[in-house]
N, C-alpha and C. Protein backbone atom coordinates (compact mmCIF):
# COMPACT_ATOMS: atom_id res chain seq x y z
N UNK A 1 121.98 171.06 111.60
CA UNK A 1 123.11 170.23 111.26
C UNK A 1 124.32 170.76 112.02
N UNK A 2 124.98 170.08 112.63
CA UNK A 2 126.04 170.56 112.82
C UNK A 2 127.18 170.15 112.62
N UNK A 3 128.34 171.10 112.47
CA UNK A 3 129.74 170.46 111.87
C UNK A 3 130.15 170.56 112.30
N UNK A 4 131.41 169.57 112.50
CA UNK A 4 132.68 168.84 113.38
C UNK A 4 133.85 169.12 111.88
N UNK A 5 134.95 169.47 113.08
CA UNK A 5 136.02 169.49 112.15
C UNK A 5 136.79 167.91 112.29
N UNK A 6 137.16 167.54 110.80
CA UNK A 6 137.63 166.51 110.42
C UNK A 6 138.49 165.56 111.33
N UNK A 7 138.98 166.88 111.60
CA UNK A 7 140.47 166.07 112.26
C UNK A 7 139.97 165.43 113.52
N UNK A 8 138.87 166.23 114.38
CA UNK A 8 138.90 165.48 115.57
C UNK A 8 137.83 164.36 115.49
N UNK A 9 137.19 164.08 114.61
CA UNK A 9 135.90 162.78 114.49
C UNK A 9 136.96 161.72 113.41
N UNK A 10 137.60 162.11 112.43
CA UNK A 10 138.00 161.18 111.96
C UNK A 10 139.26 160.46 112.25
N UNK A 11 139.57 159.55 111.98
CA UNK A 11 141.26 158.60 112.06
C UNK A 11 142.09 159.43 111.28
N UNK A 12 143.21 159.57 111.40
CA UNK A 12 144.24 159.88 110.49
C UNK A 12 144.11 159.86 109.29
N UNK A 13 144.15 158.70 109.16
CA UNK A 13 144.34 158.03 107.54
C UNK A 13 143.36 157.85 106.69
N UNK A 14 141.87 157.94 107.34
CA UNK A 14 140.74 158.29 106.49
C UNK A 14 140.78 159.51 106.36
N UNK A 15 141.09 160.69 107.29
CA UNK A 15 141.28 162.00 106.64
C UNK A 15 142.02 162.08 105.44
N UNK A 16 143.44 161.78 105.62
CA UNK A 16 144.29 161.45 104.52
C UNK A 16 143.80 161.19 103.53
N UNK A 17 142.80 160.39 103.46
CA UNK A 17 142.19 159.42 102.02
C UNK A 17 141.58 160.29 101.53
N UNK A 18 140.43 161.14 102.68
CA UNK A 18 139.22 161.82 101.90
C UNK A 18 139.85 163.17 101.81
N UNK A 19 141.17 163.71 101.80
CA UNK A 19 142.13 165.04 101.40
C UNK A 19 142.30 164.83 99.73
N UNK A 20 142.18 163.52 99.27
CA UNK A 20 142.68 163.41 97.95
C UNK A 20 141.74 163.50 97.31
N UNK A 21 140.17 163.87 97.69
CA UNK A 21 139.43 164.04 96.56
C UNK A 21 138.75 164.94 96.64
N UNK A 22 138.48 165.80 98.18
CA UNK A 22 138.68 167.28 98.54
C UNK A 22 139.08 168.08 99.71
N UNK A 23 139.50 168.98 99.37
CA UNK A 23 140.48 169.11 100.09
C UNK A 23 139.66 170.89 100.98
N UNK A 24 139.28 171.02 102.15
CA UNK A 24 138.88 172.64 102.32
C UNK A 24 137.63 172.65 101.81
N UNK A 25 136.82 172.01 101.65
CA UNK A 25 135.09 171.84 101.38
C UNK A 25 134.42 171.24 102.51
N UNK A 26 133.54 171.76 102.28
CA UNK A 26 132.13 171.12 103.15
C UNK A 26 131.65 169.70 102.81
N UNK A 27 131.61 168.61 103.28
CA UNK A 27 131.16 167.31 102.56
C UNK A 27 130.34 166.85 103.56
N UNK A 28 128.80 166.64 103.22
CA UNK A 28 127.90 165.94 103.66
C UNK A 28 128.04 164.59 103.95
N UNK A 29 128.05 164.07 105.43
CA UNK A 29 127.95 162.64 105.06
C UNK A 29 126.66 162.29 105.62
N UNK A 30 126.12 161.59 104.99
CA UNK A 30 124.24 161.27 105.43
C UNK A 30 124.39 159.83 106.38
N UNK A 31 123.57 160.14 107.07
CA UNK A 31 123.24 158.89 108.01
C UNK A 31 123.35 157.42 107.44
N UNK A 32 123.21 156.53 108.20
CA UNK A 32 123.49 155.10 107.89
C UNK A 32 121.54 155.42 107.89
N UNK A 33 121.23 153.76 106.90
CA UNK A 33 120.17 154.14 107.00
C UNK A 33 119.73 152.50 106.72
N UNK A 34 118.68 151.93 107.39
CA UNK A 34 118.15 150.70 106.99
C UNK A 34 116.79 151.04 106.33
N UNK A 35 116.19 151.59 105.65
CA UNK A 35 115.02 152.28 105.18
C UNK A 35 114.62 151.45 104.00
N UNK A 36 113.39 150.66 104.14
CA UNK A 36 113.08 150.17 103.34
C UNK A 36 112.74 150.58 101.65
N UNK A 37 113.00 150.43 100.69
CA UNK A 37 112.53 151.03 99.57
C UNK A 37 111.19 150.86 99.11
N UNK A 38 110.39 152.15 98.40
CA UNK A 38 109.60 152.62 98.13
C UNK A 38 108.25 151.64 97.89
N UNK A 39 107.46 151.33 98.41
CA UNK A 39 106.37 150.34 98.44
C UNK A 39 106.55 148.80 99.02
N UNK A 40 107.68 148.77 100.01
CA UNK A 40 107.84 147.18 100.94
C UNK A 40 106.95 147.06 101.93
N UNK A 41 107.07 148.26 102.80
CA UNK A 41 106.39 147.61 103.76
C UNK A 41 104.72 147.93 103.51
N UNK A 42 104.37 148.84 102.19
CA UNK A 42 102.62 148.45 102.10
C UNK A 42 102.21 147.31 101.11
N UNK A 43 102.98 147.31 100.54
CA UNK A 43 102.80 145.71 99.50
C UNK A 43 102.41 146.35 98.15
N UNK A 44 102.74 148.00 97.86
CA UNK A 44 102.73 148.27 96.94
C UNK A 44 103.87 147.73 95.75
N UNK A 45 105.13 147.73 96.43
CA UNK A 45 105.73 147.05 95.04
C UNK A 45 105.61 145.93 94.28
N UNK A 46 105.22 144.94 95.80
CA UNK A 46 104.93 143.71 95.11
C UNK A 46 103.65 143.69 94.18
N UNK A 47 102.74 144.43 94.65
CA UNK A 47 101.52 144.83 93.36
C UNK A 47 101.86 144.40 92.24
N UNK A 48 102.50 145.75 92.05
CA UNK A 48 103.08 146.79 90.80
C UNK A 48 103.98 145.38 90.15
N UNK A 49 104.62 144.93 90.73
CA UNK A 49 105.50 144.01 90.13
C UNK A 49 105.05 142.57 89.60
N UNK A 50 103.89 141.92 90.24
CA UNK A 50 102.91 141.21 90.22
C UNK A 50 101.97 141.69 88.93
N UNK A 51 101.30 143.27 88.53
CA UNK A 51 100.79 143.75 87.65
C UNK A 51 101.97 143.61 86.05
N UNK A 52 103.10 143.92 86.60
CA UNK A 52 103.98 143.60 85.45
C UNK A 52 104.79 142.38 84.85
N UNK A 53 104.28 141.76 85.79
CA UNK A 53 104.74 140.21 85.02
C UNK A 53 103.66 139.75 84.03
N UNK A 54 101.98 140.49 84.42
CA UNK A 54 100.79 139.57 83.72
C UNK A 54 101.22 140.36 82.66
N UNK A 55 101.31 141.93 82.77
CA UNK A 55 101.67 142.49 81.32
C UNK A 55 102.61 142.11 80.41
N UNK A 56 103.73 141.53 81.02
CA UNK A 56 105.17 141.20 79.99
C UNK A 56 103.96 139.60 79.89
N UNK A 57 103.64 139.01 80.27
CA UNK A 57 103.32 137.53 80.26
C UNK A 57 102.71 137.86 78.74
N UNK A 58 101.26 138.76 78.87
CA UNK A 58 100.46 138.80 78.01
C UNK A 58 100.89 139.16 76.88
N UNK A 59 102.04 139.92 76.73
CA UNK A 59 102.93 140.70 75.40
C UNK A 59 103.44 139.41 74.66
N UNK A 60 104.08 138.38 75.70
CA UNK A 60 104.65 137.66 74.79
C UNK A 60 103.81 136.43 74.21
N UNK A 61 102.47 136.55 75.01
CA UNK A 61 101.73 135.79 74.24
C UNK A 61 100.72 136.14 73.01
N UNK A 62 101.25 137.59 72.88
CA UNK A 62 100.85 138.25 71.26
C UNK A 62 99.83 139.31 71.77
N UNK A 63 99.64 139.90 72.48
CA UNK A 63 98.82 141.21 73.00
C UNK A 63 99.59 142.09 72.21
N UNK A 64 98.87 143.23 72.20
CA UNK A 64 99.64 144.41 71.61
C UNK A 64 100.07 145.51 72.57
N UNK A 65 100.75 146.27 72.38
CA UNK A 65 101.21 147.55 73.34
C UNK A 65 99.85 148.19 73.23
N UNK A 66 99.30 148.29 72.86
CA UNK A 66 98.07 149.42 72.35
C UNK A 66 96.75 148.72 72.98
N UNK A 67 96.31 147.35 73.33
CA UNK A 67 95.91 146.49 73.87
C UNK A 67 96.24 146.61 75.61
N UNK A 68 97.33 146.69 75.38
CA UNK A 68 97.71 146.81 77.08
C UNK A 68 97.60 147.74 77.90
N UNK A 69 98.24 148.86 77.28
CA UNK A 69 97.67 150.06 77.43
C UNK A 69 96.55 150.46 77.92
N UNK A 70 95.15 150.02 76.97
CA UNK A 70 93.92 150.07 77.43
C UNK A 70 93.68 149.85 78.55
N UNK A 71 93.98 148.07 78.65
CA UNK A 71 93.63 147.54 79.74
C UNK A 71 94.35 147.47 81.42
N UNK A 72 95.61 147.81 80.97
CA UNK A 72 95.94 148.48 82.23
C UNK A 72 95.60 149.78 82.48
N UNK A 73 94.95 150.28 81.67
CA UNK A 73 95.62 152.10 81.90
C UNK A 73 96.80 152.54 81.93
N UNK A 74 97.74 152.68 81.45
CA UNK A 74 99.01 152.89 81.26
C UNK A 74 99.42 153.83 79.85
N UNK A 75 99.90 154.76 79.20
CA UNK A 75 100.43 155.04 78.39
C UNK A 75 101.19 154.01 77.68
N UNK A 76 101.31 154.17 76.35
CA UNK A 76 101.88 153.22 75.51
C UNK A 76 103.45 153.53 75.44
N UNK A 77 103.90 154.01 75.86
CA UNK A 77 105.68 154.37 76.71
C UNK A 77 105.93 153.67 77.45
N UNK A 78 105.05 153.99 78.65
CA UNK A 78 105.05 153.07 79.83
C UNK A 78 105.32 151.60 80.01
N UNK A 79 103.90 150.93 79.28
CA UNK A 79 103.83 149.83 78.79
C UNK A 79 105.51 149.13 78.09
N UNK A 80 105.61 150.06 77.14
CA UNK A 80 107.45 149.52 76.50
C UNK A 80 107.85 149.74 76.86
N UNK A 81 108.09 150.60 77.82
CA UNK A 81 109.55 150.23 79.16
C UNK A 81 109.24 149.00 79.93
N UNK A 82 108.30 148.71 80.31
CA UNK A 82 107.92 147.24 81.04
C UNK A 82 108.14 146.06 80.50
N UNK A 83 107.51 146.04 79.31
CA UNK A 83 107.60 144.33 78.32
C UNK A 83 109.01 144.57 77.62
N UNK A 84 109.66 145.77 77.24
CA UNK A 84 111.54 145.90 76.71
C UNK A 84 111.91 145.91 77.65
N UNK A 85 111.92 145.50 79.02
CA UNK A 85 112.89 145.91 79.91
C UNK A 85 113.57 144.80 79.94
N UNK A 86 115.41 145.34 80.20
CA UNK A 86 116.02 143.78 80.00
C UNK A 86 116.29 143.17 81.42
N UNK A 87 116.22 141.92 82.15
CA UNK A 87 116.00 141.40 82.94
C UNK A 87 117.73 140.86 83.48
């Protein structure tokens, strides 16, 4: 990693700005990043998300947590964070 002092990479007045919330510290700034989130580009989220609609579907058509559980394999926690989750 290497560090650049403030003054000569930044504008004036964004220094200025970022003096008011620290001032003489080290501050990381992380890359710009277009990085897809966690299961897009293998089609894992859409799975997972596809798997949790049949589960909330089936809850509200009178399945039980303890029922679902089974049949997904899932812990019965799990399961109620999925069918309580508020939308």
């Amino acid at each position: 990693m290497n560090y650049m002092k403030g003054k000569d990479v930044l504008p004036a007045r964004l220094l200025k700005e970022i003096q008011e919330y620290v001032e003489g510290s080290l501050v990381y700034i992380p890359k710009k990043s277009n990085k897809a989130g966690w299961g897009y580009l293998s089609g894992a989220r859409e799975s997972i998300d596809q798997r949790n609609k049949r589960m909330i579907n089936l809850f509200e058509c009178g399945k039980s947590i303890g029922d679902l559980a089974k049949q997904f394999h899932l812990g019965e926690d799990t399961i109620k964070k999925i069918v309580y989750k508020k939308k």
